[in-house]
Protein backbone atom coordinates (compact mmCIF):
# COMPACT_ATOMS: atom_id res chain seq x y z
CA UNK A 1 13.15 7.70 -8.03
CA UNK A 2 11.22 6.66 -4.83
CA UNK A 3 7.20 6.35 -5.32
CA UNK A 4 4.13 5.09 -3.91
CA UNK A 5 2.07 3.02 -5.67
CA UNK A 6 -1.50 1.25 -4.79
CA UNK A 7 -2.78 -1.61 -6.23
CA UNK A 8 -6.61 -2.98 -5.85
CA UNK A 9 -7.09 -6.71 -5.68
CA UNK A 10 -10.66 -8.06 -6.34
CA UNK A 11 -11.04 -11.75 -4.43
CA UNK A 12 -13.99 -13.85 -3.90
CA UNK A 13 -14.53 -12.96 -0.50
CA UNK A 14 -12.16 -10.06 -0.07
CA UNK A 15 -10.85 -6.99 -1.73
CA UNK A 16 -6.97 -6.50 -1.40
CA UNK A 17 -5.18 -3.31 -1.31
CA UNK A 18 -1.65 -3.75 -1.93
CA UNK A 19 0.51 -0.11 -0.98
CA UNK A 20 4.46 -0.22 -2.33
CA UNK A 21 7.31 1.76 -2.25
CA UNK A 22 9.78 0.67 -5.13
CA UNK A 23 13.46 0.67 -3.92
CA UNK A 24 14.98 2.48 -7.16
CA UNK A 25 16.59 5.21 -4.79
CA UNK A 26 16.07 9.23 -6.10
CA UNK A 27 19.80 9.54 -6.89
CA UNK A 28 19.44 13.59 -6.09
CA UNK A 29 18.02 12.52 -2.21
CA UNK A 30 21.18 12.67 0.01
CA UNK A 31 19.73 12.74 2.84
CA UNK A 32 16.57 10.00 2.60
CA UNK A 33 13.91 12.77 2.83
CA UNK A 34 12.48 11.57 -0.61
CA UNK A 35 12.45 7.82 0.79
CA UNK A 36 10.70 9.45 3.84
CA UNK A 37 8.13 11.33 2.00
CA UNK A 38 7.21 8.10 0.11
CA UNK A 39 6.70 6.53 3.46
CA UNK A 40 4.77 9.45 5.20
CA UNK A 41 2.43 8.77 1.78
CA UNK A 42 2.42 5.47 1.80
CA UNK A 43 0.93 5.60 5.66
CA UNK A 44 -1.00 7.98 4.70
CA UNK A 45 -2.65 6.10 2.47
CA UNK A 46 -2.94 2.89 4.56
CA UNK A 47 -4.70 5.15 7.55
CA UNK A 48 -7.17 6.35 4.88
CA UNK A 49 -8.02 2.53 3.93
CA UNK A 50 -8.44 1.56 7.35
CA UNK A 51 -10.87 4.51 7.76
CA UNK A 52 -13.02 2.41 4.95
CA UNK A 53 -12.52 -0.68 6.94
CA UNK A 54 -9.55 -2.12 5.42
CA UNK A 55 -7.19 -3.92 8.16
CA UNK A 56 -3.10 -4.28 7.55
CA UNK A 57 -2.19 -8.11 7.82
CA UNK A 58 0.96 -7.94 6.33
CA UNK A 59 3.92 -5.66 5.87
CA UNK A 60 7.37 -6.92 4.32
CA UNK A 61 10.24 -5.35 2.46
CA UNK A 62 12.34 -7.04 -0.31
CA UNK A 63 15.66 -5.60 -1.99
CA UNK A 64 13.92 -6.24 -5.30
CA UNK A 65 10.52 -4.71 -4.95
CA UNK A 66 10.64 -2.07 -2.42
CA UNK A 67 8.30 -1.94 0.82
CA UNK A 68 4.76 -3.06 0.73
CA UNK A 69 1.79 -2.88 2.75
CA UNK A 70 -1.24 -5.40 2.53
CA UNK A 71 -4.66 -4.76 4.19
CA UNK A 72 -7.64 -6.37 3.33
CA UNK A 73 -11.33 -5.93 3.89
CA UNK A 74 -14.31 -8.35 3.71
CA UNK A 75 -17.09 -8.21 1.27
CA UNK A 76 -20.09 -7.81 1.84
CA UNK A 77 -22.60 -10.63 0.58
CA UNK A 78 -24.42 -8.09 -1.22
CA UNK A 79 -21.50 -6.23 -2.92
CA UNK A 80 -21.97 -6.12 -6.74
CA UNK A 81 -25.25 -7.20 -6.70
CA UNK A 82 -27.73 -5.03 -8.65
């Protein structure tokens, strides 16, 4: 079955958002609109981070893992402090 899944990395000087689509196909979708709909999300998701002043630097796709989006944003130097 086709899903979206986000995943938060917390760097030093950067926080890491990591969006995926695995590549274990829906074996009911004959026609891709399940693998489509994951997409659409997956976008979706990556316009809503960019809103919060994420930017994409990478995209890539691997047989294994599925699709995956990577933006990243920069701290702020006062970001956890309290």
């Amino acid at each position: 079955m086709t899903k979206t899944k986000e995943t938060c990395i917390d760097e030093k000087e950067y926080l890491v958002e990591k969006i995926s689509i695995d590549n274990i196909p829906d074996i009911g979708d004959k026609t891709g609109q399940v693998f489509l709909n994951s997409l659409e999300e997956a976008i979706s998701n990556c316009r809503k981070l960019l809103n919060h002043g994420f930017r994409l630097v990478n995209f890539w796709t691997n047989p294994d893992v599925g699709v995956e989006f990577i933006l990243k944003k920069r701290r702020t130097p006062d970001a956890g402090k309290e």
